[in-house]
Protein backbone atom coordinates (compact mmCIF):
# COMPACT_ATOMS: atom_id res chain seq x y z
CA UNK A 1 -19.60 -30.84 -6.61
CA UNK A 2 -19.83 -30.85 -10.48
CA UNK A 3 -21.52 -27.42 -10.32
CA UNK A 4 -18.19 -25.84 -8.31
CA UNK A 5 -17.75 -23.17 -11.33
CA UNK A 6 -21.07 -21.14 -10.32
CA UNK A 7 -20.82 -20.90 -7.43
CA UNK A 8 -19.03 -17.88 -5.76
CA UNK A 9 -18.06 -18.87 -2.39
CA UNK A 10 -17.82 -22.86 -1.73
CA UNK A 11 -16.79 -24.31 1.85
CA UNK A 12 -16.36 -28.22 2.21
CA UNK A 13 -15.86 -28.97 5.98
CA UNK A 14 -13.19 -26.34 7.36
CA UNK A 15 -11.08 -26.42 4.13
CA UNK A 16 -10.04 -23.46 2.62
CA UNK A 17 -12.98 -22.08 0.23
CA UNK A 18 -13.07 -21.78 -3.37
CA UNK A 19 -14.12 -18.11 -4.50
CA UNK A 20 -15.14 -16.88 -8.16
CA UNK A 21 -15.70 -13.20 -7.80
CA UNK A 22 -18.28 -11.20 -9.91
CA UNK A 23 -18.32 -7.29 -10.64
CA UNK A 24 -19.73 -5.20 -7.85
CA UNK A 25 -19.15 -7.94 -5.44
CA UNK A 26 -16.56 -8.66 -3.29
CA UNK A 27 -16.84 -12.04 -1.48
CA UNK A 28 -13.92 -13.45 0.94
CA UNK A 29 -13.85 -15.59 4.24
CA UNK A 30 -14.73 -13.55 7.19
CA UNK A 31 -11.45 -14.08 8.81
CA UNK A 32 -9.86 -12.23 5.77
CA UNK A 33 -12.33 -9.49 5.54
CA UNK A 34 -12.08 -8.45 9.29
CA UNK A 35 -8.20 -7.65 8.25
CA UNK A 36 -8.41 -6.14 5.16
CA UNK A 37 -11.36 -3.48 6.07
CA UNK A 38 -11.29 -2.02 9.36
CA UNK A 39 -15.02 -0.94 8.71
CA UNK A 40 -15.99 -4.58 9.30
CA UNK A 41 -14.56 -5.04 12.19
CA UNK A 42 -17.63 -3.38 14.28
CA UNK A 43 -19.50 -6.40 13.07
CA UNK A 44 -17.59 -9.24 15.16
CA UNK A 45 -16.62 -9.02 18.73
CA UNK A 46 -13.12 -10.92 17.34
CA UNK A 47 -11.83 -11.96 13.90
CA UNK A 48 -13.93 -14.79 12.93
CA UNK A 49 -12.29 -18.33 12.48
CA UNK A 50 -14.98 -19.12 9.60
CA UNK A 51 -17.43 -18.06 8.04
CA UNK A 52 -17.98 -15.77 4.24
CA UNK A 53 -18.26 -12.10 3.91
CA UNK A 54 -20.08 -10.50 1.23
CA UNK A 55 -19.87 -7.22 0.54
CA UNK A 56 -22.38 -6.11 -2.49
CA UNK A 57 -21.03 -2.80 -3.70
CA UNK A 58 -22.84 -2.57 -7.50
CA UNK A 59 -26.30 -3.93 -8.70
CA UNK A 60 -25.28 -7.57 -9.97
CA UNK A 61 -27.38 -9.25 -12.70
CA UNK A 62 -26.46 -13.01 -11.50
CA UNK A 63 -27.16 -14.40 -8.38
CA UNK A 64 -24.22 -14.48 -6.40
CA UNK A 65 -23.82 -18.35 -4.76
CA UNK A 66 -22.74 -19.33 -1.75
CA UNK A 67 -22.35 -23.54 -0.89
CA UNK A 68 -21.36 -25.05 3.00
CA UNK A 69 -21.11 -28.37 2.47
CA UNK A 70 -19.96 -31.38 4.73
CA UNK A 71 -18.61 -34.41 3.51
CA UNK A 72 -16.71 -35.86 6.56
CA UNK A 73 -17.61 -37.94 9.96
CA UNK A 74 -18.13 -35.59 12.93
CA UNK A 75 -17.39 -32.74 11.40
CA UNK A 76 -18.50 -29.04 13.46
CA UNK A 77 -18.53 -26.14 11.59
CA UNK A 78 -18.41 -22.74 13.49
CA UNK A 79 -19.11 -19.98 11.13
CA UNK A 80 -19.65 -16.08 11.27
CA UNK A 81 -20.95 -14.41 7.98
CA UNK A 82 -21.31 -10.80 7.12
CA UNK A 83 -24.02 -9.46 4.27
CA UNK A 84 -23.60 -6.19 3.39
CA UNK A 85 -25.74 -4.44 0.39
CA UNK A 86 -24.70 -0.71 -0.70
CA UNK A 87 -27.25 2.31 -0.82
CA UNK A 88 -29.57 1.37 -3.59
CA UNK A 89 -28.10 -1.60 -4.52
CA UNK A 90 -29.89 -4.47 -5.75
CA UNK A 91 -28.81 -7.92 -5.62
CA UNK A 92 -30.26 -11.67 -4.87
CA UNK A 93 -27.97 -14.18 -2.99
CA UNK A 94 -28.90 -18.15 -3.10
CA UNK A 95 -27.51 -20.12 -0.05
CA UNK A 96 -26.88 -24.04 0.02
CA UNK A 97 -26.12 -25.77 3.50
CA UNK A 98 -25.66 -29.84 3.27
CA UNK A 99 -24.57 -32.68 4.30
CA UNK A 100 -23.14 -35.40 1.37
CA UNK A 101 -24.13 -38.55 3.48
CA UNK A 102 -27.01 -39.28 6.23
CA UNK A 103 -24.67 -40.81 8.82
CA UNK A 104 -22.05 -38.18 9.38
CA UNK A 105 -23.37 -36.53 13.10
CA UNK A 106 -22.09 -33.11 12.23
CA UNK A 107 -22.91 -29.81 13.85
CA UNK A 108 -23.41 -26.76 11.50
CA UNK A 109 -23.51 -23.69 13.99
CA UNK A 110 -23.95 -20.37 11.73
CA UNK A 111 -24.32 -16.67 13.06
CA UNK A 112 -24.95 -13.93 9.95
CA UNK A 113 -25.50 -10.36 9.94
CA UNK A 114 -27.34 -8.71 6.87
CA UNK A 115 -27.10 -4.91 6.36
CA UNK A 116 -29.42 -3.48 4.00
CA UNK A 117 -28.40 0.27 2.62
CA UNK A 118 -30.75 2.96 2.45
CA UNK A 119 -33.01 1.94 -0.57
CA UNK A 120 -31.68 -1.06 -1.43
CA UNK A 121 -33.01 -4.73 -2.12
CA UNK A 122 -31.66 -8.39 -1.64
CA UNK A 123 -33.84 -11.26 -2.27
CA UNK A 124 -32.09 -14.52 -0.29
CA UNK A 125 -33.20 -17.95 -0.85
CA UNK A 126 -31.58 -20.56 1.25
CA UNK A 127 -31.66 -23.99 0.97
CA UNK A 128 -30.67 -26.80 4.10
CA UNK A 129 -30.32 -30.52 3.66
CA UNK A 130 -29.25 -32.58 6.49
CA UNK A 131 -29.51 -36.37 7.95
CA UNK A 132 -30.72 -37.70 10.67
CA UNK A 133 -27.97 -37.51 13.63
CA UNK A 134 -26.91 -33.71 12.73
CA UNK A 135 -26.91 -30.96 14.48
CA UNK A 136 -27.93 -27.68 13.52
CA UNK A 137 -27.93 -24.03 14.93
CA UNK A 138 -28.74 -21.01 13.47
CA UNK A 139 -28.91 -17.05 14.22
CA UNK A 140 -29.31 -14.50 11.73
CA UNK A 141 -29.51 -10.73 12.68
CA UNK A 142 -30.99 -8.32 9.90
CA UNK A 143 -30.90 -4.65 9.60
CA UNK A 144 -33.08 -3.29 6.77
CA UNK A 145 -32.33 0.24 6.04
CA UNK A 146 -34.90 2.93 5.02
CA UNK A 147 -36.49 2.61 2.22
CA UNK A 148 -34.85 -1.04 1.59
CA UNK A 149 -36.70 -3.99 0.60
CA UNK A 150 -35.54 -7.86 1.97
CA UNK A 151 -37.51 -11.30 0.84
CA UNK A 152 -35.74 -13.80 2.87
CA UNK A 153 -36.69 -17.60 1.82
CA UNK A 154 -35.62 -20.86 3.63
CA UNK A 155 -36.82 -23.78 3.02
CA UNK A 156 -35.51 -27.81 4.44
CA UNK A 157 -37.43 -30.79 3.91
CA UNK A 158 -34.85 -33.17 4.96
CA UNK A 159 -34.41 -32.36 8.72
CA UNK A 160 -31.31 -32.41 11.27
CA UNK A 161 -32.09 -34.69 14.19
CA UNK A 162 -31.35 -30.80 16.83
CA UNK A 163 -32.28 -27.97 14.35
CA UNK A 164 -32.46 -24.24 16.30
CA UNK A 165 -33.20 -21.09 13.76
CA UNK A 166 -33.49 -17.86 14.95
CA UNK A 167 -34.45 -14.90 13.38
CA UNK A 168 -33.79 -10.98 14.72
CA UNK A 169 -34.85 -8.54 12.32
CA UNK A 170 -35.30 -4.61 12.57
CA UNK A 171 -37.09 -2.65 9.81
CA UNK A 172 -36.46 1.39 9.46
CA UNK A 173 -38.15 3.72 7.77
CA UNK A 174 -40.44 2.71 4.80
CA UNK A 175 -38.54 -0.31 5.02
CA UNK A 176 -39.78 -3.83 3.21
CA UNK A 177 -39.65 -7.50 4.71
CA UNK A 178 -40.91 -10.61 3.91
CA UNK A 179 -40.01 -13.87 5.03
CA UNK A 180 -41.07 -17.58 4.19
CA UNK A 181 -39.80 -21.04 6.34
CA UNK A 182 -40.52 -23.86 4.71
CA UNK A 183 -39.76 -26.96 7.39
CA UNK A 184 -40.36 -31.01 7.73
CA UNK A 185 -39.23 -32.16 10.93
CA UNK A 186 -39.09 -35.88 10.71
CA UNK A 187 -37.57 -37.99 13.69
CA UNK A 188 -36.22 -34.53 14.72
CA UNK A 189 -36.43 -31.83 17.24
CA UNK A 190 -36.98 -28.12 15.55
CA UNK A 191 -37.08 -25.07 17.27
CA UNK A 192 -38.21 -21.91 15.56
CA UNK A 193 -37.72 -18.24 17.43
CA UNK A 194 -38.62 -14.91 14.94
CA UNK A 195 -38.47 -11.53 16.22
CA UNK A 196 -39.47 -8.50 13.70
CA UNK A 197 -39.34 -5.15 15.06
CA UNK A 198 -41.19 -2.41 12.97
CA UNK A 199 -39.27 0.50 13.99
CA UNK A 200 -39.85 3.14 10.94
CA UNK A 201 -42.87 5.11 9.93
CA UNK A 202 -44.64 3.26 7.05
CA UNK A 203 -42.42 0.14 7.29
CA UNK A 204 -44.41 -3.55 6.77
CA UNK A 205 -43.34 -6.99 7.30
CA UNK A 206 -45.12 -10.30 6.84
CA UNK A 207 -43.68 -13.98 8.75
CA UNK A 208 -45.09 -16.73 6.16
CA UNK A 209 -44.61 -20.00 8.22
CA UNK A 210 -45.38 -23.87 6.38
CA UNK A 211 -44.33 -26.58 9.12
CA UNK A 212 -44.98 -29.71 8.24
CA UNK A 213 -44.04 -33.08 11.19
CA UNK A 214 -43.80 -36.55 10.17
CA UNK A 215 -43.13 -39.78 12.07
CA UNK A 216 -42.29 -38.53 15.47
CA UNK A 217 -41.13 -35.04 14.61
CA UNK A 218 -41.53 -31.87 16.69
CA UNK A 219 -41.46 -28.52 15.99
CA UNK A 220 -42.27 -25.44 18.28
CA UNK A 221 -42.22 -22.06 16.24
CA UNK A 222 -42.66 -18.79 18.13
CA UNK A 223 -42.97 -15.40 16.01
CA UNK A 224 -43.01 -11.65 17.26
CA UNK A 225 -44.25 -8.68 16.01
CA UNK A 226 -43.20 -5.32 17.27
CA UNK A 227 -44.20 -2.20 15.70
CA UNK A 228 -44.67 1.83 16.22
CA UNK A 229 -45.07 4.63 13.64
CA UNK A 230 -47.59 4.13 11.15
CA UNK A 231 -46.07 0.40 10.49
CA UNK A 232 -47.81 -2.61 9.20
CA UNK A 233 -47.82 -6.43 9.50
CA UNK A 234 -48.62 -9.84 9.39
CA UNK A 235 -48.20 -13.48 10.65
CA UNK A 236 -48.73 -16.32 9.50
CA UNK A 237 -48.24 -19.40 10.65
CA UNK A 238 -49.85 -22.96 9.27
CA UNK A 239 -48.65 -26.39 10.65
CA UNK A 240 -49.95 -30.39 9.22
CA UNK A 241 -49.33 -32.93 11.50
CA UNK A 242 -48.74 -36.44 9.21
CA UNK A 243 -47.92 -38.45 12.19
CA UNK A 244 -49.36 -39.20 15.10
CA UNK A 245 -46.33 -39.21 17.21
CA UNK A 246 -45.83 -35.78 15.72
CA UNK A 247 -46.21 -32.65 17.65
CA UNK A 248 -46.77 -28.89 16.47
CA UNK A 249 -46.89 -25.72 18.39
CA UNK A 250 -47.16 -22.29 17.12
CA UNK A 251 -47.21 -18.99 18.85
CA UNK A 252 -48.02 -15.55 17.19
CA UNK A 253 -47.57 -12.77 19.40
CA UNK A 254 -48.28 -9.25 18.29
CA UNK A 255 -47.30 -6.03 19.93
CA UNK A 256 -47.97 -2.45 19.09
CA UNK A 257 -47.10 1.11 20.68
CA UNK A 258 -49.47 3.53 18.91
CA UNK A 259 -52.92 3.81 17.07
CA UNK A 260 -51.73 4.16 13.77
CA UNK A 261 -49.96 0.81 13.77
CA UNK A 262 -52.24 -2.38 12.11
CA UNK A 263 -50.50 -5.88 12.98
CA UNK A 264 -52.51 -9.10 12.17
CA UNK A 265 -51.59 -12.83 12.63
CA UNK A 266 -53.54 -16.56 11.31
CA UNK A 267 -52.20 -19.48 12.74
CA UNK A 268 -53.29 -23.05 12.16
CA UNK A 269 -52.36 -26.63 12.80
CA UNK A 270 -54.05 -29.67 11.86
CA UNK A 271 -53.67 -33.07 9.89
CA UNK A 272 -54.47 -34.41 6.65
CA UNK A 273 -58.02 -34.86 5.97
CA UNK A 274 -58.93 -38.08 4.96
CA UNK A 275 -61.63 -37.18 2.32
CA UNK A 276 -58.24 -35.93 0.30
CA UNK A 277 -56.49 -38.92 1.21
CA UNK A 278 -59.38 -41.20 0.16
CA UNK A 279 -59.68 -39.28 -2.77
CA UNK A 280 -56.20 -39.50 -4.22
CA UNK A 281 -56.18 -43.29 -3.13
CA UNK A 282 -59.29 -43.19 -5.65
CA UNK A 283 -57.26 -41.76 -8.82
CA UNK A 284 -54.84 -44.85 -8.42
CA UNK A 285 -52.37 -43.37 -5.47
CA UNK A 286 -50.90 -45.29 -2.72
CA UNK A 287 -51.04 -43.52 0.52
CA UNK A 288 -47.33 -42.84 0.80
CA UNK A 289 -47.91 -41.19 -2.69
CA UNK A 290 -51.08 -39.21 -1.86
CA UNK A 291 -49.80 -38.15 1.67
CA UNK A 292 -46.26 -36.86 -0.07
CA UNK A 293 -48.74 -34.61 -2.77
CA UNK A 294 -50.79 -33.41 -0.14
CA UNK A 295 -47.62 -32.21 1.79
CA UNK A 296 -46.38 -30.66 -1.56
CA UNK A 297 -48.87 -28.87 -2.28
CA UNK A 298 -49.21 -27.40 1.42
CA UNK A 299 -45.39 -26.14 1.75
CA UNK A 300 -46.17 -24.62 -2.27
């Protein structure tokens, strides 16, 4: 909370937000967005209730900052965000979602859009934290525009006990993606669902997955490639089991349309070997220590 100054957008349970606005960058709750620009309004079927819109109209030198926190028993927040980045535009966003105690059994249910203009670029990193009786459901739609460039990163090591994420991206014209999920599913239930469809000539895409299930976690992760046109791509997917109660299942699936398209997938699952184990244990390490920098070094 002591950090509220840089950060641009900042929602704590269905309060009001506080917003610090930057140059080029307009940023407002989605509610308020869908009024003030009719353009915006072909983006939700009805004005939102929650939810951030941000709309990057200039190249910005800082990262723009946006925090959903929950601080409060039983809390559900319902939120609809819009991401919209101007022809040639570049721009990085960071993005915080967390809970401030373990016990609180909240449900964080988030649908965003991203728009990429023609020839733009948006690096997002996003960041969950969450305890053990939450709930949490995700489904993010992106549109990269020709010639546009998008690195999405997401990483959560401390798991929700329900976590869905799905992913819906379409690439045009010597568009750019990349995308990296970082996961530990721990005591929880995690359910993974990415869809990239190659649609331009010359566009590319690679799905980095690092899954990682401890003590009686499960995680099921299912990615697919489209593509057509002189496109190119690649998934992969790697998953260590630490547990034995744990459970991993991952599911490339590749389709193409023409010749001229060249999509490629690795996928992997398996647990930690003990010769690294014993050696760590060697150099002075407890297991809890060596299996935590075995892990760390894996999702790195």
């Amino acid at each position: 909370m002591k950090n509220a100054k840089i950060v641009n957008y900042w929602q704590i349970d269905n309060r009001k937000p506080s917003i610090k606005e930057e140059k080029g960058l307009v940023i407002l709750p989605s509610g308020v967005g869908f009024e003030k620009y009719e353009w915006v309004r072909k983006y939700f079927d009805e004005k939102p209730e929650g939810g951030y819109f941000v709309w990057i109209r200039k190249s910005i030198k800082a990262t723009a900052k946006v925090c959903l926190t929950i601080e409060n028993i039983g809390v559900k927040q319902n939120l609809e965000n819009l991401i919209v980045v101007e022809e040639g535009v570049k721009a990085k966003l960071n993005g915080s979602c967390f809970v401030c105690k373990k016990n609180l059994k909240s449900e964080h249910v988030g649908k965003t859009q991203v728009v990429l203009g023609v020839r733009s670029k948006l690096i997002i990193e996003h960041y969950h934290r969450w305890g053990g009786e939450d709930r949490v459901k995700m489904f993010t739609k992106v549109n990269v525009g020709q010639g546009a460039e998008c690195e999405i990163k997401y990483k959560c090591l401390e798991p929700a006990k329900i976590f869905e994420k799905t992913n819906q991206v379409r690439v045009e014209d010597g568009g750019k993606v990349r995308i990296e999920t970082k996961l530990v599913a721990e005591n929880s239930d995690a359910n993974l669902i990415e869809s990239v469809d190659l649609m331009g000539d010359n566009s590319e895409a690679v799905v980095r997955l690092r899954l990682v299930g401890k003590k009686g976690g499960r995680i099921k992760a299912r990615s697919t490639m489209t593509g057509k046109n002189k496109s190119s791509g690649h998934v992969d997917c790697m998953g260590l089991v630490v547990d034995k109660k744990a459970e991993i299942e991952v599911v490339p699936s590749l389709k193409i349309t023409d010749d001229l398209t060249s999509l490629t997938h690795e996928a992997a699952v398996g647990r930690i070997s003990k010769k690294k184990l014993e050696y760590l244990r060697s150099k002075g390490l407890d297991e809890n220590e060596a299996i935590d920098l075995i892990i760390g070094g894996f999702l790195e």
